[in-house]
N, C-alpha and C. Protein backbone atom coordinates (compact mmCIF):
# COMPACT_ATOMS: atom_id res chain seq x y z
N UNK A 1 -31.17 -14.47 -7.93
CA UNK A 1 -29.91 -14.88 -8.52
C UNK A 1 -29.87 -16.39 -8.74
N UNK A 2 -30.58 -17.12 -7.88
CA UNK A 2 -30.37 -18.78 -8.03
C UNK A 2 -31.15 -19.08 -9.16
N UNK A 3 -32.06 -18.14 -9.47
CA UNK A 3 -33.24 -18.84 -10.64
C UNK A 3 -32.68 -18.41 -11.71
N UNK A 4 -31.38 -17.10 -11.72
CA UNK A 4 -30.72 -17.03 -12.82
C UNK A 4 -30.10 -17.95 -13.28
N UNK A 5 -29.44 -18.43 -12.40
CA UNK A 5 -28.33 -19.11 -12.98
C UNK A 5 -28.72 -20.26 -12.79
N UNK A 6 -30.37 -21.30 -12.44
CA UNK A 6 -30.73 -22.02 -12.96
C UNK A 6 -31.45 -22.27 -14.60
N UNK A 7 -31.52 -20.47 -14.62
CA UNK A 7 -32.55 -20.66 -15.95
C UNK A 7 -31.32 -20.89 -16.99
N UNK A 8 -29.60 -20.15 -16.90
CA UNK A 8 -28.50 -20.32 -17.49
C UNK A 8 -28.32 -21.80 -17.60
N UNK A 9 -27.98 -22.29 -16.32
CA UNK A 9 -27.50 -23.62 -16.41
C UNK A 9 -28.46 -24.61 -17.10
N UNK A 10 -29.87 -24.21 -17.21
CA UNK A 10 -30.48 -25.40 -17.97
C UNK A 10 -30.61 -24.83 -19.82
N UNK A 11 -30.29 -23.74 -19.77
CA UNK A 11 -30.01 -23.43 -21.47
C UNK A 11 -29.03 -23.82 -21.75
N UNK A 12 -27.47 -23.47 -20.99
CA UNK A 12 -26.40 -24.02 -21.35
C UNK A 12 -26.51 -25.71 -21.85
N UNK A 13 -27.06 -26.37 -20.79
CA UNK A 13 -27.14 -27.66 -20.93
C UNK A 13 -27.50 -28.05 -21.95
N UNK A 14 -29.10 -27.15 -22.55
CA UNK A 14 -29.57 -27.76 -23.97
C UNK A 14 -29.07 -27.85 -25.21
N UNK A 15 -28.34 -26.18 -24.60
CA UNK A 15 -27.42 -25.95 -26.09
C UNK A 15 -26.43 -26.70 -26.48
N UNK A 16 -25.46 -26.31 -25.51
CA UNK A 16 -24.17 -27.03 -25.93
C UNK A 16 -23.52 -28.74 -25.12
N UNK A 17 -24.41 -29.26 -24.17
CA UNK A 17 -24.76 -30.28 -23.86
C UNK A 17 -22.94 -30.37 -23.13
N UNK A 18 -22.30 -29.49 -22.42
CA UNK A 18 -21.16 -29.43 -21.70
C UNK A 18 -21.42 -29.92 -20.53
N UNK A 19 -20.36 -29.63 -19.69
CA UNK A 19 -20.30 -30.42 -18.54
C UNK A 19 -20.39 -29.46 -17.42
N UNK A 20 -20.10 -29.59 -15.99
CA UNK A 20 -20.37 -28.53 -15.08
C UNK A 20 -19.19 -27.88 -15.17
N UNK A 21 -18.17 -28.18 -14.76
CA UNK A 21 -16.92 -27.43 -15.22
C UNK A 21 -16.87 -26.69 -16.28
N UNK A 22 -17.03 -26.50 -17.50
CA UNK A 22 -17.50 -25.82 -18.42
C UNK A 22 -18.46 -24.75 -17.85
N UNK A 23 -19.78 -25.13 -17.87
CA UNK A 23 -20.24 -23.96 -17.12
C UNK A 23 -20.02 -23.49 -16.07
N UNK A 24 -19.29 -23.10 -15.15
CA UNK A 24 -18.69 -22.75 -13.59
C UNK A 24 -17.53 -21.67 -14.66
N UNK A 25 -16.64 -22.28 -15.53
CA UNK A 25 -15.93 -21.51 -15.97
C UNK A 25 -15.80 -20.69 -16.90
N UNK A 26 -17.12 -20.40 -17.97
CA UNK A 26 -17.91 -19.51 -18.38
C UNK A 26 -18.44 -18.88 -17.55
N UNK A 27 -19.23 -19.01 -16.71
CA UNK A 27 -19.90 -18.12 -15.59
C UNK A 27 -18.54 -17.16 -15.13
N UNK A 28 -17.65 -17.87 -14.68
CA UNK A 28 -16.59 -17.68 -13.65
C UNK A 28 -16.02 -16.53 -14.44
N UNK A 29 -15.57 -16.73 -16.21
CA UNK A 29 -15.21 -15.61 -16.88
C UNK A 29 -15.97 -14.62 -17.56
N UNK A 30 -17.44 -14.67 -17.13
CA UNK A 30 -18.52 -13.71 -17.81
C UNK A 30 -18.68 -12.44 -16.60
N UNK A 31 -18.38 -13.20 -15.57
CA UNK A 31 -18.38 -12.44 -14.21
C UNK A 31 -17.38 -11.56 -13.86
N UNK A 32 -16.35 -12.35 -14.49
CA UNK A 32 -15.21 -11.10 -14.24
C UNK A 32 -15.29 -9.91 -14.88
N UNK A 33 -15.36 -10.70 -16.48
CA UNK A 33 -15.33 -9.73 -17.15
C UNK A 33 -16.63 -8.36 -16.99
N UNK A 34 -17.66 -8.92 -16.62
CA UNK A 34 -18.55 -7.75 -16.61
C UNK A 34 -17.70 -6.67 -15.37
N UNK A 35 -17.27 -7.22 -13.97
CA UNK A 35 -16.71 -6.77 -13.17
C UNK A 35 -15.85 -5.93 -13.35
N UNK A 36 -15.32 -6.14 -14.22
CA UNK A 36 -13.82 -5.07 -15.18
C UNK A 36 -14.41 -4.22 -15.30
N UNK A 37 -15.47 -4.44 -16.53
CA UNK A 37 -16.45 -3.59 -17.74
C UNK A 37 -16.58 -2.42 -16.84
N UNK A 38 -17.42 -2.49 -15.77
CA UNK A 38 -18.52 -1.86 -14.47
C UNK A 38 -17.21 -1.04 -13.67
N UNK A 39 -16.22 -1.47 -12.99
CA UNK A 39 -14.98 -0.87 -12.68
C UNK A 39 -14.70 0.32 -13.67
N UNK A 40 -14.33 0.03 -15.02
CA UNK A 40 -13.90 0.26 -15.68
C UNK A 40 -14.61 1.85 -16.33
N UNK A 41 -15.50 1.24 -16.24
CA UNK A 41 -16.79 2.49 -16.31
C UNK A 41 -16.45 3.74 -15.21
N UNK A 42 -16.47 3.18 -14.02
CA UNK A 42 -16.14 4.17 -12.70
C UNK A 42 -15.15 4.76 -12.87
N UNK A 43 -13.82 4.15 -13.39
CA UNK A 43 -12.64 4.71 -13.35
C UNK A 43 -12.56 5.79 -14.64
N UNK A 44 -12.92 5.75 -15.77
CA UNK A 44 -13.38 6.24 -16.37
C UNK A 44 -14.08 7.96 -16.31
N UNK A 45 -15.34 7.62 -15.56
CA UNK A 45 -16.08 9.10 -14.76
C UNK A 45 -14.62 9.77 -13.72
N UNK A 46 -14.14 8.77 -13.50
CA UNK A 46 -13.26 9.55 -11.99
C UNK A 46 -13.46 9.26 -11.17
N UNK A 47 -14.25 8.17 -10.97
CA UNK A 47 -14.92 8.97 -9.08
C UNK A 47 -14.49 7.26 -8.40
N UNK A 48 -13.91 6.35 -9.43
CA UNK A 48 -13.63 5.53 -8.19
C UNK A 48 -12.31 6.13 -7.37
N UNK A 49 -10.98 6.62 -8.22
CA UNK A 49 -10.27 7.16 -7.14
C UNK A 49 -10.77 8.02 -5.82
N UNK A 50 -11.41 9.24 -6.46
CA UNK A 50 -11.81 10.13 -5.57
C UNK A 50 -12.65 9.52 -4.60
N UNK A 51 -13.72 8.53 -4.53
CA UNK A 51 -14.59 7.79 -3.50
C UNK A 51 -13.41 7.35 -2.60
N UNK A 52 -12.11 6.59 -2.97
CA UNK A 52 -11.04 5.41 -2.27
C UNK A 52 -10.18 6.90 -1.42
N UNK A 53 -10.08 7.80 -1.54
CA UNK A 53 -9.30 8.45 -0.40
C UNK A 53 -10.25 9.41 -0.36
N UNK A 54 -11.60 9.68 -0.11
CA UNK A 54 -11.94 10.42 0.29
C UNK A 54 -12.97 10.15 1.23
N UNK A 55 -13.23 8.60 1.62
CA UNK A 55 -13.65 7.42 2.32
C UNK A 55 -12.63 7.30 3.50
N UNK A 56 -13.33 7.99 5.08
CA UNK A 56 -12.42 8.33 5.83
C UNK A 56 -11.82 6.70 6.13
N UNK A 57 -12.33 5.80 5.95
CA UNK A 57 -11.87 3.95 6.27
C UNK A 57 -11.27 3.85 5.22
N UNK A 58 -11.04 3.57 4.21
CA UNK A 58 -10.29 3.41 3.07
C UNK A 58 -9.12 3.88 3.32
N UNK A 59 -8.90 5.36 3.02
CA UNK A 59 -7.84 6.04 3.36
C UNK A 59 -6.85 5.82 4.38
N UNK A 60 -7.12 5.53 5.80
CA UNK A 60 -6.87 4.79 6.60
C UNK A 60 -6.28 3.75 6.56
N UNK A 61 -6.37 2.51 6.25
CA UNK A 61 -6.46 1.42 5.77
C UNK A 61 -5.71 1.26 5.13
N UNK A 62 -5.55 2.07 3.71
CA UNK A 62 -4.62 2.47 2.38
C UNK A 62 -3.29 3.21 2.95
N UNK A 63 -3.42 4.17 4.00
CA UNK A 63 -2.58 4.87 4.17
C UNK A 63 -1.50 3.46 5.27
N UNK A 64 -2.42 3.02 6.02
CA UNK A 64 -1.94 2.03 7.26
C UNK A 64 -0.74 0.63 6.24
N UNK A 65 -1.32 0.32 5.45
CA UNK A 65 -1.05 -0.66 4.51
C UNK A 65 0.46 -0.20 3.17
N UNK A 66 0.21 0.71 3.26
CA UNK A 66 1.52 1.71 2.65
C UNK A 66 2.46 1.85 3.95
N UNK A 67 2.19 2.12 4.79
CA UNK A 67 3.61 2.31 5.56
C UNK A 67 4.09 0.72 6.05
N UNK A 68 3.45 -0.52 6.13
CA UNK A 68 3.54 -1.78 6.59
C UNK A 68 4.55 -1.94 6.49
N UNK A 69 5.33 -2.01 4.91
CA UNK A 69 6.39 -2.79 4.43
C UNK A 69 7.26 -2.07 5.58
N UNK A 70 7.71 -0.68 5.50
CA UNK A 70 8.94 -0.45 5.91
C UNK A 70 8.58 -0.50 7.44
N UNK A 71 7.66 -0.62 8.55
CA UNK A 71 7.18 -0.71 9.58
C UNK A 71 8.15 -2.22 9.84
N UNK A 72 7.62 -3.55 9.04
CA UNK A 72 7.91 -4.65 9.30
C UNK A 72 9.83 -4.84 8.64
N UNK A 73 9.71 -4.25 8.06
CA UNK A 73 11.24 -4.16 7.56
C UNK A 73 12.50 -3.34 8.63
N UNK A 74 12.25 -2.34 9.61
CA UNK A 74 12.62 -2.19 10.77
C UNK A 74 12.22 -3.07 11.78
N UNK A 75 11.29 -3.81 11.93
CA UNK A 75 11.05 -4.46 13.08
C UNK A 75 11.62 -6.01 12.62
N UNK A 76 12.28 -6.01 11.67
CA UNK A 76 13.16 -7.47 11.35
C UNK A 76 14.46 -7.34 11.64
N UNK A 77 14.79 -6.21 10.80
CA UNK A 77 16.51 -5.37 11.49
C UNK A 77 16.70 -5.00 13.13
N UNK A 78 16.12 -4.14 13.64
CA UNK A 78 16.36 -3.73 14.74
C UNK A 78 15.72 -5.02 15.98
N UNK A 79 15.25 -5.83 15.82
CA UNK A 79 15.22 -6.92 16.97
C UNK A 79 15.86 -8.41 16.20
N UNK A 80 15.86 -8.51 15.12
CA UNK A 80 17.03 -9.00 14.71
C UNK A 80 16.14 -10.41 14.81
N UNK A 81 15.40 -10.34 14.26
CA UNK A 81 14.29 -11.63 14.22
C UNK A 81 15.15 -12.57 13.17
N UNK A 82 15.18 -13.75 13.68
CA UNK A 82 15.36 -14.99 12.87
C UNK A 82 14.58 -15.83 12.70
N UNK A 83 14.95 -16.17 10.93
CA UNK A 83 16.25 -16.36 10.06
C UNK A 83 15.76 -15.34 9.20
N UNK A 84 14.47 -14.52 9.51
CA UNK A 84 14.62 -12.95 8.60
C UNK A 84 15.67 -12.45 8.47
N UNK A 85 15.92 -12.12 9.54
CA UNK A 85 16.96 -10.78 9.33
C UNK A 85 18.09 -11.42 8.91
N UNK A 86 18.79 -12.53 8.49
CA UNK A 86 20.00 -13.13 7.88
C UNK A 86 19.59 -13.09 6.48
N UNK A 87 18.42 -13.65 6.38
CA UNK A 87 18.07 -13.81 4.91
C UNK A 87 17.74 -12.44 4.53
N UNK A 88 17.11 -11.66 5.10
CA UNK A 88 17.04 -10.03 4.49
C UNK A 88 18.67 -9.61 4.25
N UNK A 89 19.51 -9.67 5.08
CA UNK A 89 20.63 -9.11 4.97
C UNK A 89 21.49 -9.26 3.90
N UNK A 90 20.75 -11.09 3.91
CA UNK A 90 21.98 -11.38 2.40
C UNK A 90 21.67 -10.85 1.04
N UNK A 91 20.19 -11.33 1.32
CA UNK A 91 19.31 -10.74 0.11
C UNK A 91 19.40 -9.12 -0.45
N UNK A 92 20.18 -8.13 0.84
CA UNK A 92 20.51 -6.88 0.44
C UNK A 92 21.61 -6.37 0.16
N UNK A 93 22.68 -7.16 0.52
CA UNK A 93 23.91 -6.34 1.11
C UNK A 93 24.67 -7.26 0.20
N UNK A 94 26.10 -6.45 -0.01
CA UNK A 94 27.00 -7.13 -1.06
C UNK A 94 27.61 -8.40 -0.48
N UNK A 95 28.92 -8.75 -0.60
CA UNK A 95 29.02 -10.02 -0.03
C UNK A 95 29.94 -9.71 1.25
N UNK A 96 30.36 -8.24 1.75
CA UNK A 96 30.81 -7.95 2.74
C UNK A 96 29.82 -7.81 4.00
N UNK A 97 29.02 -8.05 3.59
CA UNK A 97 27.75 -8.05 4.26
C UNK A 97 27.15 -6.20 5.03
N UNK A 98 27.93 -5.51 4.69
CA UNK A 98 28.01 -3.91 5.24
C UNK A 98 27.02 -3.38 3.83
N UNK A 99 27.93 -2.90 2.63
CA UNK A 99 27.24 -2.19 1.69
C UNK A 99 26.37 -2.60 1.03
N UNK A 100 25.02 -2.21 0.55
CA UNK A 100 23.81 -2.53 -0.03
C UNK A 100 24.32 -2.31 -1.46
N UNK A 101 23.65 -3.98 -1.46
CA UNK A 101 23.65 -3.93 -3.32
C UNK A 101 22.37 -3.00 -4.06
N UNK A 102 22.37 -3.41 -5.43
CA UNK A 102 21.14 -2.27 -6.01
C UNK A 102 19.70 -2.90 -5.65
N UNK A 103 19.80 -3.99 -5.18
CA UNK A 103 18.19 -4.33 -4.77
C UNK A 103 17.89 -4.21 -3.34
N UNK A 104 19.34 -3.98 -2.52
CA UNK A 104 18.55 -3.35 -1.76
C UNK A 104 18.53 -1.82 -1.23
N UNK A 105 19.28 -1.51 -2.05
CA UNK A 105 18.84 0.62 -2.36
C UNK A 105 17.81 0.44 -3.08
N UNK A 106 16.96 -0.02 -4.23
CA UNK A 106 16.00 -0.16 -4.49
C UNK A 106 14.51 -0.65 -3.53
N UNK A 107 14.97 -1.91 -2.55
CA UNK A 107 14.44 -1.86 -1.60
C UNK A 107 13.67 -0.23 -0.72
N UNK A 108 14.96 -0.08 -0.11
CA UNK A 108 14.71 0.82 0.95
C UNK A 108 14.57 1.94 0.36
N UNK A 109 14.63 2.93 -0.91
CA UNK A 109 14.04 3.71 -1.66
C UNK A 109 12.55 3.53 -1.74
N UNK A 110 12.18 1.99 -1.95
CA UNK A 110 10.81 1.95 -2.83
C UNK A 110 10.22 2.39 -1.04
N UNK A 111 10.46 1.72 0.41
CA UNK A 111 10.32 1.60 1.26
C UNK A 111 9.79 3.11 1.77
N UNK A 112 11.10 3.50 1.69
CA UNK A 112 10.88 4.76 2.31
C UNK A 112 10.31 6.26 1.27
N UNK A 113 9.85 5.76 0.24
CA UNK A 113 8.70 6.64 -1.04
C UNK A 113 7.43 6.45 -0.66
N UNK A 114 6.93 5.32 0.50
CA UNK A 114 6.05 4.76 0.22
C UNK A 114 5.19 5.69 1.93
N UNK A 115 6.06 6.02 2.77
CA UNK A 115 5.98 6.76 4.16
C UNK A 115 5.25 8.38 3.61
N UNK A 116 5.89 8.84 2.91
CA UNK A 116 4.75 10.14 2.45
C UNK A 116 3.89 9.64 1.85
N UNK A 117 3.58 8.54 1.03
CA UNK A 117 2.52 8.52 0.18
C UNK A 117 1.44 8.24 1.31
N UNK A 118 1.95 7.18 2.44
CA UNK A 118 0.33 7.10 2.94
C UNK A 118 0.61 8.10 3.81
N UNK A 119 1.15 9.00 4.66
CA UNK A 119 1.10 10.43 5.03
C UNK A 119 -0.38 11.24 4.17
N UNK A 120 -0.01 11.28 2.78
CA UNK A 120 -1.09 11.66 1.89
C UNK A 120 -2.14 11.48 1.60
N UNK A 121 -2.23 10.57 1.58
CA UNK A 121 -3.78 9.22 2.09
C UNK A 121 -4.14 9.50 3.09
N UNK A 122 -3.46 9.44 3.87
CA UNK A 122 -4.53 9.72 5.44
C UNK A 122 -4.84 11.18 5.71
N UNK A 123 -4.07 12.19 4.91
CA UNK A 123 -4.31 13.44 5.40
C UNK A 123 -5.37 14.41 4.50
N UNK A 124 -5.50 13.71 3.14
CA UNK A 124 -6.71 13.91 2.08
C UNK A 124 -8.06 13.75 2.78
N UNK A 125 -8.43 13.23 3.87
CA UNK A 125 -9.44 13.25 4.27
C UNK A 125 -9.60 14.30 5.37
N UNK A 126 -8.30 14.72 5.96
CA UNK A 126 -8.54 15.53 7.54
C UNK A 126 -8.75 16.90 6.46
N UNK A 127 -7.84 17.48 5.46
CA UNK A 127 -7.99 18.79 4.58
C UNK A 127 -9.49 18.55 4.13
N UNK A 128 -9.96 17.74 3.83
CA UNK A 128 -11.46 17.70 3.24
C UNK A 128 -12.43 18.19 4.12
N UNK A 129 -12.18 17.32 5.16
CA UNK A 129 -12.94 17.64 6.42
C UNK A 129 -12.72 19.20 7.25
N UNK A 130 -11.40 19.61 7.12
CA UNK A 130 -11.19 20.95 7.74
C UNK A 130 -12.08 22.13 6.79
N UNK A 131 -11.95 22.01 4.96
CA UNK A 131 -12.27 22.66 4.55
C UNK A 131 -13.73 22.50 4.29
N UNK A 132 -14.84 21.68 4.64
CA UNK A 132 -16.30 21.63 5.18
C UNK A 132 -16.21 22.46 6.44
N UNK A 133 -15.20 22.88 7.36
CA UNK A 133 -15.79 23.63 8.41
C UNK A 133 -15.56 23.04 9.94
N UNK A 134 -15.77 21.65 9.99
CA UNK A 134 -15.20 20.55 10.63
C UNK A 134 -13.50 20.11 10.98
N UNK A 135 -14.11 19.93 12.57
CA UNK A 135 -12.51 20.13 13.23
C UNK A 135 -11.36 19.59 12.87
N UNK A 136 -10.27 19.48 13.32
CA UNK A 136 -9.35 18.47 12.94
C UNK A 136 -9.42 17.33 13.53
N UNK A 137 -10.10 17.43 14.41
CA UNK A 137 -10.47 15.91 15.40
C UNK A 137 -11.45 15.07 15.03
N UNK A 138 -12.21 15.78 13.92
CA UNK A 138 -13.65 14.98 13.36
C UNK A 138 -12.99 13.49 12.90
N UNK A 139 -11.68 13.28 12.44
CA UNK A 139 -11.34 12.05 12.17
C UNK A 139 -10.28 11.84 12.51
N UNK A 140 -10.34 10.95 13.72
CA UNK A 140 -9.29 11.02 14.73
C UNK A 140 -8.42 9.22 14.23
N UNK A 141 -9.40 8.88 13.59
CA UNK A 141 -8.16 7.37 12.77
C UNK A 141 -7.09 8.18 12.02
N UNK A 142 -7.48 8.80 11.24
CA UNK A 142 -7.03 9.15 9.95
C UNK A 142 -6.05 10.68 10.55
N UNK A 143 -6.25 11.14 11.64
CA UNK A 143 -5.39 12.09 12.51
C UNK A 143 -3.88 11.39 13.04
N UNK A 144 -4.53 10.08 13.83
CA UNK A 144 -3.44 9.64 14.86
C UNK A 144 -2.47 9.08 13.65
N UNK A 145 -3.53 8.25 12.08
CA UNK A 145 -2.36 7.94 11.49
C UNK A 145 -1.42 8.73 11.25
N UNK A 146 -2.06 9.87 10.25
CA UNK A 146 -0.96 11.11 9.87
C UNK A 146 0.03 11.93 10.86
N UNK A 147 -0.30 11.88 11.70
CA UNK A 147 0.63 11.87 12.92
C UNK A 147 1.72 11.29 13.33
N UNK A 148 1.38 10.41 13.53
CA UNK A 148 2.40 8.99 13.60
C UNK A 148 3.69 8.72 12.54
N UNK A 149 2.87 8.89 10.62
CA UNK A 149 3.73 8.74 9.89
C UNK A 149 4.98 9.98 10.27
N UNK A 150 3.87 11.33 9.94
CA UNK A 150 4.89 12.36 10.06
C UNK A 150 6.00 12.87 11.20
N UNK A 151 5.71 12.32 12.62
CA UNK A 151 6.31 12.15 13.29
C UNK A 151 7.70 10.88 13.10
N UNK A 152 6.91 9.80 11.88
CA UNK A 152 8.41 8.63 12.09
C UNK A 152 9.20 9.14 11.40
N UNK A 153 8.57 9.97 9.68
CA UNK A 153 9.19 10.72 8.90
C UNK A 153 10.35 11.97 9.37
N UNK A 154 9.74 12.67 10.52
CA UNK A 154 10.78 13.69 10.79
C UNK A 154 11.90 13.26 11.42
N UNK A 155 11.92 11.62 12.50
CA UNK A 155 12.58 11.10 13.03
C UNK A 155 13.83 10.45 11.73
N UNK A 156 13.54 10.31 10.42
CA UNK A 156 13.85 9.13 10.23
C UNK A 156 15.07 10.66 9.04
N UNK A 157 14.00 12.11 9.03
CA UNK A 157 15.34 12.98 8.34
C UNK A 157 15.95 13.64 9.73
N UNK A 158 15.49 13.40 10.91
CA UNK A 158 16.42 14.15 11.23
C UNK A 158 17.62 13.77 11.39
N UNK A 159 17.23 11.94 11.85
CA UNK A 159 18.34 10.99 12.07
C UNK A 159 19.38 11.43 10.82
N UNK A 160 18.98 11.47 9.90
CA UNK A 160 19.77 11.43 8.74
C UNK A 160 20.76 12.65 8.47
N UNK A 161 19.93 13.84 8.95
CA UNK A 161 21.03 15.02 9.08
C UNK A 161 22.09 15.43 9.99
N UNK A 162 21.52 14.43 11.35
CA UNK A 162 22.66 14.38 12.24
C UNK A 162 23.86 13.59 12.14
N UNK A 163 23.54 12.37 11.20
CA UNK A 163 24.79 11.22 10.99
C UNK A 163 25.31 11.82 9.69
N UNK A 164 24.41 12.91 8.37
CA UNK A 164 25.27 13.61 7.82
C UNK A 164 25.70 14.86 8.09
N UNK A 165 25.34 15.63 8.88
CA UNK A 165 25.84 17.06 9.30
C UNK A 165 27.20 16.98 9.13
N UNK A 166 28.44 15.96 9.76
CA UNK A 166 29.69 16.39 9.62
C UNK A 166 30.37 16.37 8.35
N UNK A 167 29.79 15.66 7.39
CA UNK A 167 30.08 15.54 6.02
C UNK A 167 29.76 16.83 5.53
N UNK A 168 28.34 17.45 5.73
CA UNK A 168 28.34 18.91 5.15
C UNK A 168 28.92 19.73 5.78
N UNK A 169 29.21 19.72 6.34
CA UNK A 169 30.04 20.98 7.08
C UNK A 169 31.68 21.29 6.99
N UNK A 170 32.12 20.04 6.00
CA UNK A 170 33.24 19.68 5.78
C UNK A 170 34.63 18.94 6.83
N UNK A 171 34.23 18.13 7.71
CA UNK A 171 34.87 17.24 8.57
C UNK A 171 35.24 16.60 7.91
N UNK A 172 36.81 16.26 7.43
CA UNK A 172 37.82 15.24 7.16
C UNK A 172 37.52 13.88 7.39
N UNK A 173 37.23 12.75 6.65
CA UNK A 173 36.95 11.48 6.75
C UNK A 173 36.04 11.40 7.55
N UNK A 174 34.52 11.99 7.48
CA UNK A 174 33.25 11.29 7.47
C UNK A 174 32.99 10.52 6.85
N UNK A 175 32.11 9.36 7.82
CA UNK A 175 31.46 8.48 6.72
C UNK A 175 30.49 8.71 6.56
């Protein structure tokens, strides 16, 4: 690779008699672009998705990195970290400081869409693996994650059906 881009850098030089900056930033955009090209190709066949969750580390990783936001977005609210949690609050809530404006129902929508998706991610690899024949324990990252999500997930509807149950059931001035 060094004798490449010595044999480049001394043609560049003859030809167009530029400077190093010039060449660094031709290189810099010939490189990308092939990088696209070559990506682009993969995505194309299919198989870069299918390689990225079917890569028991990836998945993992992908799935771990999808639940973050709303992970760190409870752990700013509920210990009440400052000057986060003032500035999250204002940044969400109308000026009574109680009801959420639309960015932050948009917030905590995008937040909490994002808890099944890596649920899904991490569990594309344990179904892969079950249906080769192989236990459910053969991938025990990608187990404890899906676990974990689906366990915060059932916590987070059940919470929700118990603080709405009296509303469905028809109780007079629920909130």
């Amino acid at each position: 690779m060094e004798q490449t881009f010595n044999d480049l850098w001394n043609e560049r030089q003859r030809q167009a008699k530029q400077g190093l900056f010039g060449f660094v930033l031709w290189t810099l955009v010939d490189t990308t672009i092939g990088i696209i090209r070559e990506n682009f190709i993969e995505i194309k066949r299919g198989k870069f998705m299918g390689n990225l969750f079917t890569n028991q580390k990836s998945a993992a990783v992908i799935g771990f990195l999808l639940a973050m936001p709303l992970a760190i977005l409870l752990l700013i609210e509920v210990f009440s970290i400052e000057p986060l949690s003032s500035f999250f609050k204002g940044l969400t809530t109308e000026a009574d400081g109680y009801s959420l404006n639309a960015f932050g129902r948009i917030l905590t929508i995008g937040a909490l869409l994002l808890l099944p998706a890596a649920f899904v991610v991490n569990f594309i690899p344990i179904a892969r693996a079950l249906r080769t024949g192989n236990s459910i324990t053969a991938i025990p990252v990608n187990l404890l994650l899906a676990a974990a999500l689906f366990i915060f997930m059932a916590i987070l509807v059940g919470g929700f059906v118990v603080d709405q149950y009296p509303c469905w059931i028809g109780v007079p001035n629920c909130d």
